[in-house]
N, C-alpha and C. Protein backbone atom coordinates (compact mmCIF):
# COMPACT_ATOMS: atom_id res chain seq x y z
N UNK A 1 0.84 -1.17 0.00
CA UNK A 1 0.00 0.00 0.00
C UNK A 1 0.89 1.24 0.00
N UNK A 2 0.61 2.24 -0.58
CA UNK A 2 0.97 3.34 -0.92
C UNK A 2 0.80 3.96 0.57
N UNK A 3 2.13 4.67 1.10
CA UNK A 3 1.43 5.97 2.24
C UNK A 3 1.19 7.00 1.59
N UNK A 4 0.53 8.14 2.42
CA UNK A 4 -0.19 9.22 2.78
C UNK A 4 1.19 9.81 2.01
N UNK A 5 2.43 9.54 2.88
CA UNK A 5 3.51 10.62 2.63
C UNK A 5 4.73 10.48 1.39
N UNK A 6 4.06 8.96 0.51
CA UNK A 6 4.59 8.73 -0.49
C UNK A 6 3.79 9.29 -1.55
N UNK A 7 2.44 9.03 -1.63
CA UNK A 7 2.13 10.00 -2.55
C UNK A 7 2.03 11.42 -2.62
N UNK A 8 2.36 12.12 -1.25
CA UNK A 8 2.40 13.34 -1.38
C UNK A 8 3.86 13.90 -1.80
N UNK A 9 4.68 12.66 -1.71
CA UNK A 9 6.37 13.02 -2.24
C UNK A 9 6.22 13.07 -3.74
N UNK A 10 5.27 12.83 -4.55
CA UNK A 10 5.46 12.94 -6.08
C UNK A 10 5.39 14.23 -6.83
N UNK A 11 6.66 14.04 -7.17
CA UNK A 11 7.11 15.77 -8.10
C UNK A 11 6.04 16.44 -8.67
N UNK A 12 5.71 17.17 -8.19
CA UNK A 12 3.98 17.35 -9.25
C UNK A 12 4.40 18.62 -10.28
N UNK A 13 5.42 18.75 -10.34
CA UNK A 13 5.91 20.15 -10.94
C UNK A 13 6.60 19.03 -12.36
N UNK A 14 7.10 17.87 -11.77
CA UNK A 14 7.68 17.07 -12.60
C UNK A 14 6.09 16.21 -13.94
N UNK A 15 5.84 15.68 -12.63
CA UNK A 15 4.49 14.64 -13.18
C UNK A 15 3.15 15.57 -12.82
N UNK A 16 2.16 15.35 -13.70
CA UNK A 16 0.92 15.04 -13.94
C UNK A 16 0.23 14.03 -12.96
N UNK A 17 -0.88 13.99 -12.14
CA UNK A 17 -0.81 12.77 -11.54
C UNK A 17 -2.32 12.69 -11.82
N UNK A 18 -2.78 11.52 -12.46
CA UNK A 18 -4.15 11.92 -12.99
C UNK A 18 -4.58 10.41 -11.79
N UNK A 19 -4.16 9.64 -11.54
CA UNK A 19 -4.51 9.05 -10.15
C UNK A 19 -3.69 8.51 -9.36
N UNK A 20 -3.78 8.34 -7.90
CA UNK A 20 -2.96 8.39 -6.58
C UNK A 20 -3.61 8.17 -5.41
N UNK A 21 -3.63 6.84 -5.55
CA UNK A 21 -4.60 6.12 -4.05
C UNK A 21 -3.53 4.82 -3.37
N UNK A 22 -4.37 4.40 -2.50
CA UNK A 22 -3.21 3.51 -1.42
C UNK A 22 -2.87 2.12 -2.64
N UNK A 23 -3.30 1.88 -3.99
CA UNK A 23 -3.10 0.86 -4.67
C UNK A 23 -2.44 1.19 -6.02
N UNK A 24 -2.71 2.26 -6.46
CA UNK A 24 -2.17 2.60 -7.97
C UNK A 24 -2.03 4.12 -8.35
N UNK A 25 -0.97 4.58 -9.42
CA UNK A 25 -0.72 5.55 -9.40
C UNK A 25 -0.61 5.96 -10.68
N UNK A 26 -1.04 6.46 -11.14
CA UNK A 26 -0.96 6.91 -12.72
C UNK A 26 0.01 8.36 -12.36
N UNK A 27 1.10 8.74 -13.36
CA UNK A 27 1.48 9.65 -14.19
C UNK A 27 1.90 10.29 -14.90
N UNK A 28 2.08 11.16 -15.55
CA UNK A 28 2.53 11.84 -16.77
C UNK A 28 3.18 12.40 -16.94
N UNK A 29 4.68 12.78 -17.19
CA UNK A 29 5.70 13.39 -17.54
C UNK A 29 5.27 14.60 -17.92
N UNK A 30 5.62 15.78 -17.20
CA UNK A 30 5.14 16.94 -18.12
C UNK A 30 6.32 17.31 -18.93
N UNK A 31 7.64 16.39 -19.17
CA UNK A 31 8.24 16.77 -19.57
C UNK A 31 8.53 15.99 -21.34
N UNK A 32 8.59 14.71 -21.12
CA UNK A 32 8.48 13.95 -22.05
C UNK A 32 7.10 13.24 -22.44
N UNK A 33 6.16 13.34 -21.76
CA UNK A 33 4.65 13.21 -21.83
C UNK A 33 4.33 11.19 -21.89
N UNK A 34 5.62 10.51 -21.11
CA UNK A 34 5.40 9.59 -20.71
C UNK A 34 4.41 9.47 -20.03
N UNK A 35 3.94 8.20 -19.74
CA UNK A 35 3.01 7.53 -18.75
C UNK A 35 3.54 6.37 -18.29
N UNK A 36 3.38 6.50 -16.88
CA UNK A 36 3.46 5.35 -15.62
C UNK A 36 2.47 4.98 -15.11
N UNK A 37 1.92 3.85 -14.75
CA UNK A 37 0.85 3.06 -14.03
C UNK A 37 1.81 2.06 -13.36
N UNK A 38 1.70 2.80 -12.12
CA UNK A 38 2.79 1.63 -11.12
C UNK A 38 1.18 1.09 -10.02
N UNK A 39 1.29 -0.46 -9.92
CA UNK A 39 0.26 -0.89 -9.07
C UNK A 39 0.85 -1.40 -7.94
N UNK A 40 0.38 -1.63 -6.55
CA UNK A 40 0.98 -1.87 -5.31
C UNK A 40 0.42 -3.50 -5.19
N UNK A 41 0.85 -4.35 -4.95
CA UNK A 41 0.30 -5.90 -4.30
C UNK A 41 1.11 -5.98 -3.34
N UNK A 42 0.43 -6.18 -2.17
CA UNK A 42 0.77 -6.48 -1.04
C UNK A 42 0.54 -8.17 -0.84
N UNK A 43 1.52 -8.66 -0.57
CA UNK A 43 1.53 -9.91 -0.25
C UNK A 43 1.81 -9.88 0.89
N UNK A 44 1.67 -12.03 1.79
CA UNK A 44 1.39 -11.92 3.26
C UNK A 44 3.05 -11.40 3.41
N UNK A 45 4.07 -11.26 3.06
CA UNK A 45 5.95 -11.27 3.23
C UNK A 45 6.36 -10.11 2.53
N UNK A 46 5.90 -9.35 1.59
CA UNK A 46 6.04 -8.22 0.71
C UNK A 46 5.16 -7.40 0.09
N UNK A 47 5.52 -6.00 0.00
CA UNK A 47 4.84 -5.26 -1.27
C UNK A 47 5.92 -6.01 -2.39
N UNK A 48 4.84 -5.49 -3.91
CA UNK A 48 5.24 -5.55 -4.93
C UNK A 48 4.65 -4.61 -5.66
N UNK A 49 5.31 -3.86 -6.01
CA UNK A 49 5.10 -2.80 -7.19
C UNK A 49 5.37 -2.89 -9.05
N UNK A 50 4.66 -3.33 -9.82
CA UNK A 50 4.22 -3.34 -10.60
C UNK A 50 4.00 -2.06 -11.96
N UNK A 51 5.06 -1.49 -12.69
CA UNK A 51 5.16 -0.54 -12.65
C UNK A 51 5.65 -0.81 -14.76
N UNK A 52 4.07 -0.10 -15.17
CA UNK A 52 3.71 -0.47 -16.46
C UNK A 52 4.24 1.95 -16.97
N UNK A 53 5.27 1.60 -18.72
CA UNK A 53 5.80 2.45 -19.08
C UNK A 53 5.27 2.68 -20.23
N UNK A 54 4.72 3.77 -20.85
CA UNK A 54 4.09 3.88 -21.99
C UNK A 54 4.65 5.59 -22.73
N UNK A 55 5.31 5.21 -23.69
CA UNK A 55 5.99 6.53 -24.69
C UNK A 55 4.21 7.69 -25.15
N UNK A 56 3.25 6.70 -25.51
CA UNK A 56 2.09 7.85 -25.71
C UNK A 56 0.98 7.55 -25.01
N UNK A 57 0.75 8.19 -24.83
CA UNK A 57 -0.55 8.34 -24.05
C UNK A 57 -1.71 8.54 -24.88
N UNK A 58 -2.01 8.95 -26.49
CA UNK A 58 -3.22 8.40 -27.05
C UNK A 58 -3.86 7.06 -26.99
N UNK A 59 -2.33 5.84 -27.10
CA UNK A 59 -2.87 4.60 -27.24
C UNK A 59 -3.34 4.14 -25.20
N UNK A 60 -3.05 4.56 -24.60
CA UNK A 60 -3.25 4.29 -23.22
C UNK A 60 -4.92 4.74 -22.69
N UNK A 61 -5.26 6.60 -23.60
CA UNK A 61 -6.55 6.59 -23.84
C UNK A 61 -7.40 6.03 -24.45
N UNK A 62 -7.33 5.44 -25.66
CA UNK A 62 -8.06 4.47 -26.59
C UNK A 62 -7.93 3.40 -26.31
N UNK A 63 -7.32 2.79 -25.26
CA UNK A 63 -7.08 1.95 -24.84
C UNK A 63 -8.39 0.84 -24.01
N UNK A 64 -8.87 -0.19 -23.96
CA UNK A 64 -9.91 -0.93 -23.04
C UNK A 64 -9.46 -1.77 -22.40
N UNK A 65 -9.10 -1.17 -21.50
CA UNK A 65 -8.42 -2.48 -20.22
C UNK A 65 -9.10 -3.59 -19.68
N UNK A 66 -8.63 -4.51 -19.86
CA UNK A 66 -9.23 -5.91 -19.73
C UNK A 66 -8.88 -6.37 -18.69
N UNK A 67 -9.49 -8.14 -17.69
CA UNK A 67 -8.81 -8.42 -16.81
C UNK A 67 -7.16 -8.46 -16.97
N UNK A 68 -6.41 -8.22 -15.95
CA UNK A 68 -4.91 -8.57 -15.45
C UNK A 68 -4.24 -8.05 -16.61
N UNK A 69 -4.96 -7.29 -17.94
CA UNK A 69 -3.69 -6.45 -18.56
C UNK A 69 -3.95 -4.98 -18.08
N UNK A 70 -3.00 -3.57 -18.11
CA UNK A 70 -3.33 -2.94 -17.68
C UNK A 70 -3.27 -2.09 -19.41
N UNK A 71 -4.43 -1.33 -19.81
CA UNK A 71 -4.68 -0.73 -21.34
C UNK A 71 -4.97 -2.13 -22.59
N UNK A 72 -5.07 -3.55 -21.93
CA UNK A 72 -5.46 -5.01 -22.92
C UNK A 72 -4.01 -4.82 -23.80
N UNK A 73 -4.72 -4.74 -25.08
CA UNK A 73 -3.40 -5.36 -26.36
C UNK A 73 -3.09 -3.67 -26.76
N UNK A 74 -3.03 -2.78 -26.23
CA UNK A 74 -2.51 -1.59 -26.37
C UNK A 74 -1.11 -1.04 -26.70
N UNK A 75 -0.20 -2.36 -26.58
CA UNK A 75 0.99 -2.24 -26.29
C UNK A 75 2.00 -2.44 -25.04
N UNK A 76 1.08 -1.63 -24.44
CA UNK A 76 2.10 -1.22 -23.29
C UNK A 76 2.77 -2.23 -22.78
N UNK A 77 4.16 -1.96 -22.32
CA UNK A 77 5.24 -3.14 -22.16
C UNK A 77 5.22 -4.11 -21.01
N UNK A 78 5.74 -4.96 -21.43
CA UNK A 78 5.74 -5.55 -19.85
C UNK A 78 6.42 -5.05 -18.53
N UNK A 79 5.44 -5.87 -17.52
CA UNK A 79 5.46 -4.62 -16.38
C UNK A 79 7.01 -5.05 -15.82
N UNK A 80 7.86 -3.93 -14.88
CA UNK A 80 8.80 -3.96 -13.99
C UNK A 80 8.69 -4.21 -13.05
N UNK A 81 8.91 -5.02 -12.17
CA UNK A 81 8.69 -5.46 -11.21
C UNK A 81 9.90 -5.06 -10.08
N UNK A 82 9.35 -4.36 -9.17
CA UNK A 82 9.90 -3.66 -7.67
C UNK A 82 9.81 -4.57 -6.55
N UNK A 83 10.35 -4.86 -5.78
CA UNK A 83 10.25 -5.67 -4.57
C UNK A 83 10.19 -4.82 -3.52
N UNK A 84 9.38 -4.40 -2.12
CA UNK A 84 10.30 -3.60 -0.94
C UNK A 84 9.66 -4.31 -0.01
């Protein structure tokens, strides 16, 4: 789970943050106009962060997200996986 004081640490001068709750975080580069969708799974021994990279953001809007892909066959790459 995301804290209170991690999502309030996100550069907002840097990123766009079009969502930011205790599970997932969308945002947007205001500089290179990337997109991030990092998701939190908490397991019973670890978080895992889940953290999907996308160059445009038209195909991420036109996008219909389906179960367990995040945007379906949109492209977007496979996810990175964070351990903490």
């Amino acid at each position: 789970m995301f804290t209170t004081e991690e999502l309030q640490a996100i550069d907002r001068k840097y990123f766009t943050v079009i969502v930011a709750d205790a599970y997932d975080v969308t945002l947007i580069s205001n500089n290179t106009h990337h997109v991030w969708y990092i998701h939190n799974v908490e397991l019973k021994d670890r978080n895992i962060c889940l953290v999907y990279h996308k160059h445009k953001i038209a195909t991420l809007i036109t996008a219909t997200p389906d179960a367990g892909h995040f945007g379906g066959r949109s492209g977007i790459s496979s996810p990175m996986i964070h351990f903490s």
